[in-house]
N, C-alpha and C. Protein backbone atom coordinates (compact mmCIF):
# COMPACT_ATOMS: atom_id res chain seq x y z
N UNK A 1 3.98 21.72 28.31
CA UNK A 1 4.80 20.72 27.63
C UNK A 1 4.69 20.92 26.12
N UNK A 2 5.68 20.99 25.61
CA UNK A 2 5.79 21.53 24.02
C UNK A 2 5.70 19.96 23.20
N UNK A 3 5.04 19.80 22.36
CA UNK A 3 4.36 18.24 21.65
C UNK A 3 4.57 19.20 20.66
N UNK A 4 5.15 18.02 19.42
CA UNK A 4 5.51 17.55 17.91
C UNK A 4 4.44 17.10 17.68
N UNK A 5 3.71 16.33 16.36
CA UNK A 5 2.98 15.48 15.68
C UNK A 5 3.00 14.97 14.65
N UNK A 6 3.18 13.78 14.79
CA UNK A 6 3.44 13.57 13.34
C UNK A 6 2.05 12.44 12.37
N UNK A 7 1.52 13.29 11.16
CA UNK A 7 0.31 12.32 10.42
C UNK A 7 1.13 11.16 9.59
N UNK A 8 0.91 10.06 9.83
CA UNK A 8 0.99 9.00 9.48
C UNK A 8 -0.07 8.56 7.99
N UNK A 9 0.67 9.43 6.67
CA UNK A 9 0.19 9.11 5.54
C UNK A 9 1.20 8.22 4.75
N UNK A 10 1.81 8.07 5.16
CA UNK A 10 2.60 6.93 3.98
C UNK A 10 1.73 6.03 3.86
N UNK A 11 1.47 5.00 4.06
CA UNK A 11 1.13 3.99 3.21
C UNK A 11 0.38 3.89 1.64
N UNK A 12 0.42 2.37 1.55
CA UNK A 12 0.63 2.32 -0.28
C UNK A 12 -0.67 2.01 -0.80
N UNK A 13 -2.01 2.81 -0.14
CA UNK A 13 -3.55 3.78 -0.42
C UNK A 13 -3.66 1.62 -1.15
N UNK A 14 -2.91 0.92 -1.06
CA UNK A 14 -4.20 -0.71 -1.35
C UNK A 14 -4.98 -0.82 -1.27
N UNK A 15 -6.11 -0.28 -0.16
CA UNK A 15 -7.28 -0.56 -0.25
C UNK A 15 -8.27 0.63 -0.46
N UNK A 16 -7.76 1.53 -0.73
CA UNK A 16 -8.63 2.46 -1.79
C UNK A 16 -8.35 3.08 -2.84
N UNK A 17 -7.62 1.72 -3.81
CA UNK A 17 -7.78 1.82 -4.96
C UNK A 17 -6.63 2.78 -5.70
N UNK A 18 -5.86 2.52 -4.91
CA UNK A 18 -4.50 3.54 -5.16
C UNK A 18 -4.39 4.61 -5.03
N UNK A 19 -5.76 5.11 -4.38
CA UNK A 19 -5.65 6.95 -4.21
C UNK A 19 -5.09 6.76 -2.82
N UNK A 20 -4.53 7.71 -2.38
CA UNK A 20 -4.12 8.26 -1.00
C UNK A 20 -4.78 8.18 -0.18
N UNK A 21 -5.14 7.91 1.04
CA UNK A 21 -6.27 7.81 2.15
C UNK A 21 -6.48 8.92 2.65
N UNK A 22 -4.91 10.25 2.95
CA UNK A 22 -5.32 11.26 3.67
C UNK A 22 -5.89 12.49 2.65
N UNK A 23 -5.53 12.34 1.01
CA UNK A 23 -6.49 12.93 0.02
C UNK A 23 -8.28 12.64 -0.21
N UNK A 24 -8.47 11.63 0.07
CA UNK A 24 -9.91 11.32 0.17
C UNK A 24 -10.70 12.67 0.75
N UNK A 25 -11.73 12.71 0.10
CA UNK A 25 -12.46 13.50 0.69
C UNK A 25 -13.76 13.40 1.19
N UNK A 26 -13.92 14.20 2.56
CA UNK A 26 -15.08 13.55 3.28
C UNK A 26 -15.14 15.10 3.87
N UNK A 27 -16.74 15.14 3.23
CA UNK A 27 -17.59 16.54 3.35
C UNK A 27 -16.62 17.65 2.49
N UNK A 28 -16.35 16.89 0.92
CA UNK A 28 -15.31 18.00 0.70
C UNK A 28 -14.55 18.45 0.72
N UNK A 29 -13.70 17.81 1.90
CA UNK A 29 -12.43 18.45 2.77
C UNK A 29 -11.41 17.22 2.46
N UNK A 30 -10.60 17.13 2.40
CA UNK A 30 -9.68 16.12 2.54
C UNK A 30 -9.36 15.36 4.07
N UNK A 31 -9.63 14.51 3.96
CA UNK A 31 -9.20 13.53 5.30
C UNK A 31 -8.07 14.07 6.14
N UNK A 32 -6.99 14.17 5.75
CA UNK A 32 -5.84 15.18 6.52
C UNK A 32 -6.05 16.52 6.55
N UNK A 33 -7.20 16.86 6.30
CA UNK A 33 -7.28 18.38 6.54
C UNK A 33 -8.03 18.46 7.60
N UNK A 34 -9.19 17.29 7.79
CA UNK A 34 -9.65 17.12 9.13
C UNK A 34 -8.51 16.96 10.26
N UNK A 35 -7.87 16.23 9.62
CA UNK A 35 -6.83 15.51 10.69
C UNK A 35 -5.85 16.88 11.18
N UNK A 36 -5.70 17.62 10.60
CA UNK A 36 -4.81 18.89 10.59
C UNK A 36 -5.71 19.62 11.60
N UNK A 37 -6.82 20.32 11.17
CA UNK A 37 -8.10 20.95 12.14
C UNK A 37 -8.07 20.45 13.47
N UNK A 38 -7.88 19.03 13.68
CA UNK A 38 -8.39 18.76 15.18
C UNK A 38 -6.65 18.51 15.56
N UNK A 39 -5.47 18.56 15.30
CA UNK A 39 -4.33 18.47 15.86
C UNK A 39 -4.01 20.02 16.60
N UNK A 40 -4.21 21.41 15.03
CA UNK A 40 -3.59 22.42 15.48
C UNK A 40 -3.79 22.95 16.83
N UNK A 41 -4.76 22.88 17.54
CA UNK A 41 -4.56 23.69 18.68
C UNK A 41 -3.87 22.65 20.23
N UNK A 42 -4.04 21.80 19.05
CA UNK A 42 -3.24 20.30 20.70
C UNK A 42 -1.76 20.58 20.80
N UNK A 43 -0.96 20.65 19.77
CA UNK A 43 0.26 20.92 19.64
C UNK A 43 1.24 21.88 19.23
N UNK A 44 2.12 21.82 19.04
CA UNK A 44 3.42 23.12 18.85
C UNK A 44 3.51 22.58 17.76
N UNK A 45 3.81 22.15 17.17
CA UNK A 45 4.56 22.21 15.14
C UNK A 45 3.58 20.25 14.94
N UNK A 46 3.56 20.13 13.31
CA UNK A 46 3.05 19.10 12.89
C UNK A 46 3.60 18.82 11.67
N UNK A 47 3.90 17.93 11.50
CA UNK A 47 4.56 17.10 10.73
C UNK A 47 4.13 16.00 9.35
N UNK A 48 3.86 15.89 8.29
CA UNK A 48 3.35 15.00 7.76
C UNK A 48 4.50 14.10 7.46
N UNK A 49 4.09 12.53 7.13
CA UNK A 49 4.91 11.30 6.72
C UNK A 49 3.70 10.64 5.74
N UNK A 50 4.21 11.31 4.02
CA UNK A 50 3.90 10.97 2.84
C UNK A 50 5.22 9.81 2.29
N UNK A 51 4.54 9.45 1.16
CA UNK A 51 5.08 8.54 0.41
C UNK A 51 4.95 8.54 -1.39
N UNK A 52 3.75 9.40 -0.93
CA UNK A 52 3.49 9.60 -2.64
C UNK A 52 2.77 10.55 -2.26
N UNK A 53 2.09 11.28 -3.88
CA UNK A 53 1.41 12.54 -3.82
C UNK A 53 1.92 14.01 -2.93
N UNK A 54 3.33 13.67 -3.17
CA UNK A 54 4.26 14.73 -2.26
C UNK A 54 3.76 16.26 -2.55
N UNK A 55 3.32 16.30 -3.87
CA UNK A 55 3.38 17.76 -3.96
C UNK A 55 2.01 18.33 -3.10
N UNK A 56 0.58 17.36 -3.23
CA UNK A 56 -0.59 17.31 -3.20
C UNK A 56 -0.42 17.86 -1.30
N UNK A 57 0.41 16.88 -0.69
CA UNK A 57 0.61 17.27 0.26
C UNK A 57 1.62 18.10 1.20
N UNK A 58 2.36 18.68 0.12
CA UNK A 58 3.45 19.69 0.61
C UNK A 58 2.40 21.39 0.29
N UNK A 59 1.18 21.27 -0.18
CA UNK A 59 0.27 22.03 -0.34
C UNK A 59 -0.85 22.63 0.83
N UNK A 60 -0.14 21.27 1.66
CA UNK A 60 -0.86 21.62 3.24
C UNK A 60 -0.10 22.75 3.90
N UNK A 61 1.37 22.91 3.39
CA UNK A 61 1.87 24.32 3.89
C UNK A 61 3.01 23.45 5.28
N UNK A 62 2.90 22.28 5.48
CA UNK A 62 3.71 21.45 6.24
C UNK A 62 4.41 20.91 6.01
N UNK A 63 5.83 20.51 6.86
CA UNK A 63 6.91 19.67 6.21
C UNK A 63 6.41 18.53 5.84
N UNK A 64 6.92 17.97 4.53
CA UNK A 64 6.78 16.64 4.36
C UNK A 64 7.62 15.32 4.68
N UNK A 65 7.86 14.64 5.15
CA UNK A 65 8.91 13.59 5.21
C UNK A 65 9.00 12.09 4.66
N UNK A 66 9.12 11.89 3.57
CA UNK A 66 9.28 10.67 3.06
C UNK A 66 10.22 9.63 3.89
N UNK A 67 9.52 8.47 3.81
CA UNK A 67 10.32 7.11 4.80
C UNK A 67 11.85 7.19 4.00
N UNK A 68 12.21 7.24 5.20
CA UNK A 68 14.16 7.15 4.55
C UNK A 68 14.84 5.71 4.37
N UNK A 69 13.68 4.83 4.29
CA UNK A 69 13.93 3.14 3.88
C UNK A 69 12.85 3.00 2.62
N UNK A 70 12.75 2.47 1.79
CA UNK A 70 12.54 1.89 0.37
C UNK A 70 11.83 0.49 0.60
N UNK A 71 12.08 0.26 1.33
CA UNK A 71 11.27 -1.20 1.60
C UNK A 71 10.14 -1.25 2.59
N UNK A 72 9.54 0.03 2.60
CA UNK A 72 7.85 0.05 3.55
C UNK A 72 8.03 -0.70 4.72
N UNK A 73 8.38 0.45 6.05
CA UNK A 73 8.61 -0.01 6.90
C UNK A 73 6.92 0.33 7.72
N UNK A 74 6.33 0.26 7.06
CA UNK A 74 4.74 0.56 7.67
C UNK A 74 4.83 1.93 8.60
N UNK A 75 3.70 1.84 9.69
CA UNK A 75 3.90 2.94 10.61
C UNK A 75 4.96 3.76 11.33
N UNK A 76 5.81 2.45 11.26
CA UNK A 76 7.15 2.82 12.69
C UNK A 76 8.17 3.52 11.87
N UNK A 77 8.18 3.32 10.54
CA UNK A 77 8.74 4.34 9.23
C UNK A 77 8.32 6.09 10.13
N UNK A 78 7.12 6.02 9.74
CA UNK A 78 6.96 7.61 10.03
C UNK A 78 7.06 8.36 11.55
N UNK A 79 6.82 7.04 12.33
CA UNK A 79 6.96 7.45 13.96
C UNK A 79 8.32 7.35 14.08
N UNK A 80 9.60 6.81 13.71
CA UNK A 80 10.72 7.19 13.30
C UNK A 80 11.04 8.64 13.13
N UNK A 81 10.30 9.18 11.80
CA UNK A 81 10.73 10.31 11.42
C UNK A 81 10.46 11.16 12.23
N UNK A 82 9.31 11.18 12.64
CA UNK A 82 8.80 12.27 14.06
C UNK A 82 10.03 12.19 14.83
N UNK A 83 10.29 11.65 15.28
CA UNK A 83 10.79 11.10 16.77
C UNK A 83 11.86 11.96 16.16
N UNK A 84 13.30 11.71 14.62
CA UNK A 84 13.91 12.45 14.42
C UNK A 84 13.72 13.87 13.76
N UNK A 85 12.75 14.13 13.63
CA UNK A 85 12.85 15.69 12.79
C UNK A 85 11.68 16.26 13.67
N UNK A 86 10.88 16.18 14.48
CA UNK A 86 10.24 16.47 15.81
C UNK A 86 11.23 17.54 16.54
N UNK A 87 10.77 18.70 16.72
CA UNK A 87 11.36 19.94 17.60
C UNK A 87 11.31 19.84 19.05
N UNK A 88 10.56 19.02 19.35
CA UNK A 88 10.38 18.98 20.87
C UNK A 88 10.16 17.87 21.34
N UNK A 89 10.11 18.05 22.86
CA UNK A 89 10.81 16.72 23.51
C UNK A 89 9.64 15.30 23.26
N UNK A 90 8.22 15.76 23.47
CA UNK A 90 7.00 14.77 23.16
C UNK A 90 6.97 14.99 21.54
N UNK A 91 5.98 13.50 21.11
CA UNK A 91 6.27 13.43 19.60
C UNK A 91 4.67 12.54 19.62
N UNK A 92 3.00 13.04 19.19
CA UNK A 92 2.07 12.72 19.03
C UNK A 92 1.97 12.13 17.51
N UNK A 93 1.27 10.69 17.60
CA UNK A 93 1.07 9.82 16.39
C UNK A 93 -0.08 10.10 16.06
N UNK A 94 -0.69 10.38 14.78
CA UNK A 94 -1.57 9.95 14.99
C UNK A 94 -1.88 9.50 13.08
N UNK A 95 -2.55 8.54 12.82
CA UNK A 95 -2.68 8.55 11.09
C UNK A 95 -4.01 9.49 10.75
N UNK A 96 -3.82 9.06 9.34
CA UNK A 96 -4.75 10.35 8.62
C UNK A 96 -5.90 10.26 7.97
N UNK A 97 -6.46 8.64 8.54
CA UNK A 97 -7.56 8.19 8.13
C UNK A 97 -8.93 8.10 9.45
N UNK A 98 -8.29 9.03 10.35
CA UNK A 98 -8.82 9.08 11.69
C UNK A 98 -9.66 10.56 11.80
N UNK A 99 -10.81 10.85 11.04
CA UNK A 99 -11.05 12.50 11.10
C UNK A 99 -11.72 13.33 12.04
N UNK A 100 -12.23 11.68 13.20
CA UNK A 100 -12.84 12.34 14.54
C UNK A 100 -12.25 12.26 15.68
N UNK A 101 -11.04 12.01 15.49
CA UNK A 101 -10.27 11.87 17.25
C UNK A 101 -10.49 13.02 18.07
N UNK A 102 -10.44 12.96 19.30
CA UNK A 102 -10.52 13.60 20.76
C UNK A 102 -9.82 14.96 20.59
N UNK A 103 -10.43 16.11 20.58
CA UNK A 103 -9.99 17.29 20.56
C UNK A 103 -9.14 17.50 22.00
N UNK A 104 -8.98 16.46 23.08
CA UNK A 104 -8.33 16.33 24.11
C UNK A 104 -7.51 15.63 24.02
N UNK A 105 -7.26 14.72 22.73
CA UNK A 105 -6.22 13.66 22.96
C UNK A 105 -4.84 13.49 23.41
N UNK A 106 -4.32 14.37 23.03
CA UNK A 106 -2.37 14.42 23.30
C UNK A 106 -2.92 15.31 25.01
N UNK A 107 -3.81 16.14 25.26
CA UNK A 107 -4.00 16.68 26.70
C UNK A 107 -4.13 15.11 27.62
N UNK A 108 -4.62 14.23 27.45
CA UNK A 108 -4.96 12.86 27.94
C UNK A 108 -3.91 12.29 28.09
N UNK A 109 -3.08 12.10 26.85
CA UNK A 109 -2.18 11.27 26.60
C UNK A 109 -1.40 11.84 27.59
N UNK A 110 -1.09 12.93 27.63
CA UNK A 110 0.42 13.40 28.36
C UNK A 110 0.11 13.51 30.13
N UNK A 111 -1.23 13.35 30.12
CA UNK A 111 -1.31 13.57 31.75
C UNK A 111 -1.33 11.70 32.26
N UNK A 112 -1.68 11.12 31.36
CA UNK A 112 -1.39 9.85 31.68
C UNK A 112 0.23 9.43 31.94
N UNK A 113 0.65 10.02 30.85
CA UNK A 113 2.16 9.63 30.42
C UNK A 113 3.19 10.03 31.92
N UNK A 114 2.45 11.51 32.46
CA UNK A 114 3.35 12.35 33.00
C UNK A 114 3.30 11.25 34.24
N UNK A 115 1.53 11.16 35.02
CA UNK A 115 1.41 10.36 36.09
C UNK A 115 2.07 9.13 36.48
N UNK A 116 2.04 8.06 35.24
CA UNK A 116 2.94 6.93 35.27
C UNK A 116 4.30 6.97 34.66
N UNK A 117 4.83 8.22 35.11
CA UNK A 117 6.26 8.32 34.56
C UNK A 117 6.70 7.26 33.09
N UNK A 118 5.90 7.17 32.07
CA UNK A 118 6.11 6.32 31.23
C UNK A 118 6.25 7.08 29.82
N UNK A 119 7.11 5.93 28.90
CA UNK A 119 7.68 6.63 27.86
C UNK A 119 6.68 6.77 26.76
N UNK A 120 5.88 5.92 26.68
CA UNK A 120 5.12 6.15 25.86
C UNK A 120 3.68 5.81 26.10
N UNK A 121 2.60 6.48 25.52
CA UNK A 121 1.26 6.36 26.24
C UNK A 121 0.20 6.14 24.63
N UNK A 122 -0.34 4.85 24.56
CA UNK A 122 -1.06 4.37 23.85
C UNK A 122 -2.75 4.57 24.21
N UNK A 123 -2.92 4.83 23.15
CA UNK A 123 -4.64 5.24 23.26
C UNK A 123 -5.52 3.64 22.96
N UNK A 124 -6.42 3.29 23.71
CA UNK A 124 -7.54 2.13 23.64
C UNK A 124 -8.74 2.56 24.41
N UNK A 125 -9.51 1.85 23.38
CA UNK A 125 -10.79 2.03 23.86
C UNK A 125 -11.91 0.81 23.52
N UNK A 126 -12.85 0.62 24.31
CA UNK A 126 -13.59 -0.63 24.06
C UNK A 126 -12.82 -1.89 23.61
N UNK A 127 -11.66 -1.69 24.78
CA UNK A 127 -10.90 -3.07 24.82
C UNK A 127 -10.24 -3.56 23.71
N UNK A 128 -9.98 -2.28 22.62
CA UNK A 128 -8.78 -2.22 21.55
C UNK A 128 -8.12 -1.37 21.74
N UNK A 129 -6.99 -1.99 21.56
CA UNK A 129 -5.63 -0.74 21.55
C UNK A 129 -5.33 -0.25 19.98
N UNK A 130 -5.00 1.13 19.71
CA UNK A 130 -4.88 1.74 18.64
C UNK A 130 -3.56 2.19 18.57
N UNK A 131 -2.78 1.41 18.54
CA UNK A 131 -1.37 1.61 18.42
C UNK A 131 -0.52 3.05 18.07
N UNK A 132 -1.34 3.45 16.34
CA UNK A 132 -0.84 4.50 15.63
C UNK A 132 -1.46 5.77 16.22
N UNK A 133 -2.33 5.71 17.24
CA UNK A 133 -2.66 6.90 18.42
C UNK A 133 -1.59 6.85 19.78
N UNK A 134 -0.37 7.66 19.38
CA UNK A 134 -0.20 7.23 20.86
C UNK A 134 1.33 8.72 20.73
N UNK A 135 1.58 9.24 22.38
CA UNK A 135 2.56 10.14 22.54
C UNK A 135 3.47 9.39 23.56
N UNK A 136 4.84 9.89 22.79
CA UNK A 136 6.30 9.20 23.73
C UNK A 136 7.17 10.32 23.43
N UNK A 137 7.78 9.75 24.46
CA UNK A 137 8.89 10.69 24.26
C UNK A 137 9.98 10.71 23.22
N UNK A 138 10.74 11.88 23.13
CA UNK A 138 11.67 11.42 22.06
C UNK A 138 12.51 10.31 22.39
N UNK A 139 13.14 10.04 23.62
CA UNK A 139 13.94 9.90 24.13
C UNK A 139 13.84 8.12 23.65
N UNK A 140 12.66 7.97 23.47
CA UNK A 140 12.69 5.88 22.76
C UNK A 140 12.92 5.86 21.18
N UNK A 141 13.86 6.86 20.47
CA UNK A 141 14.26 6.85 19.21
C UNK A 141 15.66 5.53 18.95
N UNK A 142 16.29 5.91 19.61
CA UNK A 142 17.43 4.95 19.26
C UNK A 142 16.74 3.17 19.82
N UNK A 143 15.77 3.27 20.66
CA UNK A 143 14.81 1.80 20.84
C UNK A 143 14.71 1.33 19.25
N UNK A 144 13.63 2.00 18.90
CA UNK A 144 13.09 2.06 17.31
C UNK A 144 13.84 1.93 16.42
N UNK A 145 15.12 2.91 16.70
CA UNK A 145 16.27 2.60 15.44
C UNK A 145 17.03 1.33 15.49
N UNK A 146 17.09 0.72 16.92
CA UNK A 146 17.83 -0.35 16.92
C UNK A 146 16.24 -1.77 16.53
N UNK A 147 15.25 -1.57 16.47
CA UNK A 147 14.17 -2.46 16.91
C UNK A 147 13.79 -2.73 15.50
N UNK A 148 13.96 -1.54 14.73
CA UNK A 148 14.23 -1.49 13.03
C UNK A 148 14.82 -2.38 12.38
N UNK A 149 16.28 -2.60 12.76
CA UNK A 149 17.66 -2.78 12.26
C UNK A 149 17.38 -4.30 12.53
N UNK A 150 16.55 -4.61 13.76
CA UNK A 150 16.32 -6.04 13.67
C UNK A 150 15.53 -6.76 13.03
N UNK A 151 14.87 -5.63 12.01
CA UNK A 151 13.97 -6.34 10.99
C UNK A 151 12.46 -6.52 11.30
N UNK A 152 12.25 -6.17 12.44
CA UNK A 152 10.81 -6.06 13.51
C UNK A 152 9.85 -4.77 12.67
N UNK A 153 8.83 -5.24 12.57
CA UNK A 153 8.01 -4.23 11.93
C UNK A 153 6.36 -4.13 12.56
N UNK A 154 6.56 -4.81 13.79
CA UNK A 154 4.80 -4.77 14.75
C UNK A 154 4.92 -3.36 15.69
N UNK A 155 3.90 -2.58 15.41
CA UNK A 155 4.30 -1.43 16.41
C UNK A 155 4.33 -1.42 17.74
N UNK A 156 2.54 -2.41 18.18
CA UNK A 156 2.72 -2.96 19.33
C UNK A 156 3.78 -3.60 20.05
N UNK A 157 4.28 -4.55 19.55
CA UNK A 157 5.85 -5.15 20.06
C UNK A 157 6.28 -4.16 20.54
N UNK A 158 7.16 -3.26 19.76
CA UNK A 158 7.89 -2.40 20.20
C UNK A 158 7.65 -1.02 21.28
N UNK A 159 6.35 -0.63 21.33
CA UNK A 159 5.67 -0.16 22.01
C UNK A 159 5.65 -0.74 23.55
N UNK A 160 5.43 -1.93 23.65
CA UNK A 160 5.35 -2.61 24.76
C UNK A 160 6.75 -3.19 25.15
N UNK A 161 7.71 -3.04 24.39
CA UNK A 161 9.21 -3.18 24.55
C UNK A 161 9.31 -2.00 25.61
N UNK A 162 8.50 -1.08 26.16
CA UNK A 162 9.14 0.29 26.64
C UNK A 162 8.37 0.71 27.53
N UNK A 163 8.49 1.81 28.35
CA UNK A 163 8.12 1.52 29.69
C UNK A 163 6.60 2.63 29.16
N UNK A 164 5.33 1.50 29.06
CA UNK A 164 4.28 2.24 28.60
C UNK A 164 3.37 1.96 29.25
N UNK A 165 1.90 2.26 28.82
CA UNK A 165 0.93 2.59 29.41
C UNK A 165 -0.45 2.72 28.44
N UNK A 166 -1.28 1.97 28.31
CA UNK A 166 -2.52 2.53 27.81
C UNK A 166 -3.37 3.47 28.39
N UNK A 167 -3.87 4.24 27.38
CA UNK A 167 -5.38 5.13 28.26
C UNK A 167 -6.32 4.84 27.73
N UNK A 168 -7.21 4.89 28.43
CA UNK A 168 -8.67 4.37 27.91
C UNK A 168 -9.65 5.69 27.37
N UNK A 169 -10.22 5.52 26.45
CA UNK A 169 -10.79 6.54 25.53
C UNK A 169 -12.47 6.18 25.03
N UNK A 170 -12.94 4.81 26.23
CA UNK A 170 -13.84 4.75 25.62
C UNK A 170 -14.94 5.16 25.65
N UNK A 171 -14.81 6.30 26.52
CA UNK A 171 -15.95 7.51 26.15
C UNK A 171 -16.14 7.99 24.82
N UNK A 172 -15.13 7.65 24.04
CA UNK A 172 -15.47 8.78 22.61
C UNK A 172 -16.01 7.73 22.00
N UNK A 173 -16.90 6.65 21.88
CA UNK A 173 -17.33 6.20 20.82
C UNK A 173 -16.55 5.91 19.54
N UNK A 174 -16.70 6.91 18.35
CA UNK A 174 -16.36 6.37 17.19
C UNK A 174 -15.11 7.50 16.87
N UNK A 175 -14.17 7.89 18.06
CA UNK A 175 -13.35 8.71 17.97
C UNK A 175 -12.00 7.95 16.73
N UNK A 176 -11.78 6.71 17.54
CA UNK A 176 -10.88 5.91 16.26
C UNK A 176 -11.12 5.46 14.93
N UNK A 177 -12.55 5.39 14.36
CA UNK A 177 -12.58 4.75 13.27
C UNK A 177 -11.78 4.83 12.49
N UNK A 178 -11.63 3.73 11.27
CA UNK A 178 -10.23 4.05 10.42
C UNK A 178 -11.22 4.10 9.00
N UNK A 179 -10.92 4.79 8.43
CA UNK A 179 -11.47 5.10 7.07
C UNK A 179 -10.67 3.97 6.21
N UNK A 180 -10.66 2.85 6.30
CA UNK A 180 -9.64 2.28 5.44
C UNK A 180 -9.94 2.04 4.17
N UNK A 181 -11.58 1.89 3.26
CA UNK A 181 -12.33 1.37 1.72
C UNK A 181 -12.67 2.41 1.57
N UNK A 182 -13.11 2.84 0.51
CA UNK A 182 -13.81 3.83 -0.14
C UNK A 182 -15.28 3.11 0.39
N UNK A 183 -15.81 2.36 0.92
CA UNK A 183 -17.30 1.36 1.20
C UNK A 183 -17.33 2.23 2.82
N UNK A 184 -15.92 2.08 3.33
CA UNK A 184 -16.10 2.75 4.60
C UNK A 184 -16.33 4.48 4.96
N UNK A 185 -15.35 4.84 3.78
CA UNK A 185 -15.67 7.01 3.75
C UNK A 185 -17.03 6.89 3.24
N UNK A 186 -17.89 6.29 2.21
CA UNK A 186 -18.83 6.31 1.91
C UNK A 186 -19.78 6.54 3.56
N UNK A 187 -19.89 5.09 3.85
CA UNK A 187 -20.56 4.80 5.19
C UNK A 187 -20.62 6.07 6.04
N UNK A 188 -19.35 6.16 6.43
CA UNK A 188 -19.41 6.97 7.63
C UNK A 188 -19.74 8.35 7.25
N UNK A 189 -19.70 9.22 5.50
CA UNK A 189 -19.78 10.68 5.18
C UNK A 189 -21.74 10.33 5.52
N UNK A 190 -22.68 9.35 5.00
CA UNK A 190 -23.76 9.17 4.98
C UNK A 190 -23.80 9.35 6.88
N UNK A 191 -23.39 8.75 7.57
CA UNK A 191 -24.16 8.40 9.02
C UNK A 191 -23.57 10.60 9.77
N UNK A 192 -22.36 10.62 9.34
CA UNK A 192 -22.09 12.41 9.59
C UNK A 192 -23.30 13.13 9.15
N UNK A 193 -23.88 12.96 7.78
CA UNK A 193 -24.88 13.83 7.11
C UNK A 193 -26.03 13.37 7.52
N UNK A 194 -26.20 12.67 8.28
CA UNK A 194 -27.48 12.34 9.34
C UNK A 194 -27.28 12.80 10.74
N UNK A 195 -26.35 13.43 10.96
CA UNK A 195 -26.45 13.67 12.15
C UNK A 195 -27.00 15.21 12.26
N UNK A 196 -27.77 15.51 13.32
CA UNK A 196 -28.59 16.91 13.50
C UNK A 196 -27.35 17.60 13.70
């Protein structure tokens, strides 16, 4: 099965201080470069969804896609763009403040997806659902475009508007964390550099 991906960097970096979340760097590396490392061998082509620091991240050597609305349509902005500039028929979410997800994840996602014939397959674990982790098909684009147009901006809603499915992931521990403060990349680069 040929899978798209698209990193979910737009947003407007508020809570760390106006820098970019997927520029941050942790062990050196930039946050989306982790995020890049553990996608390439899951999928066929990858996609970024920036908003600023275009050049910083057109340096990753990947298309970039700026939200084609002006008024910050949050996540479903960039899972939009996947869904339309995505080469193939599956389209993997995932954001770029996430630098330890499941080197199996979209393999999970899609055998869930395939089993319950469902359009889209959301990742949870320890009894949270992680919305901006999740693979659908292309085929729930015009959902989104019309779910848009109504001014709706919860991803979950719309997610659960469609014939879906959670998987449970909570074997991986701290596979979702979200890097969202500079208090939190701090935290978590210290508890990595303790690990043997």
């Amino acid at each position: 099965m040929s899978i798209s991906a698209i990193i979910l960097a737009g947003g407007r970096a508020t809570r760390m201080n106006g820098v970019d979340k997927g520029l941050m760097l942790l062990q050196q590396t930039p946050l989306i470069q982790h995020v890049i490392n553990r996608l390439s061998p899951q999928v066929d082509e990858i996609l970024i969804n920036a908003n600023r620091e275009l050049a910083q991240y057109q340096a990753f050597n990947l298309p970039v896609l700026q939200d084609e609305n002006s008024d910050f349509l949050g996540p479903l902005a960039g899972i939009s763009l996947g869904l339309k500039h995505g080469q193939n028929e599956y389209l993997l979410t995932v954001p770029c403040d996430s630098p330890l997800f499941p080197l199996d994840l979209a393999q999970r996602l899609m055998a869930a997806l395939l089993e319950h014939q469902a359009d889209i397959a959301v990742v949870s674990s320890d009894d949270k659902v992680h919305p901006v982790f999740c693979l659908c098909k292309k085929s729930v684009l015009p959902s989104l475009k019309q779910y848009l147009a109504q001014g709706e901006r919860r991803v979950s809603a719309w997610q659960k508007s469609l014939n879906y499915i959670e998987v449970d992931f909570s074997d991986c521990g701290d596979a979702f964390v979200n890097l969202n403060t500079l208090e939190d990349l701090a935290a978590f680069e210290l508890r990595l550099n303790d690990q043997p």
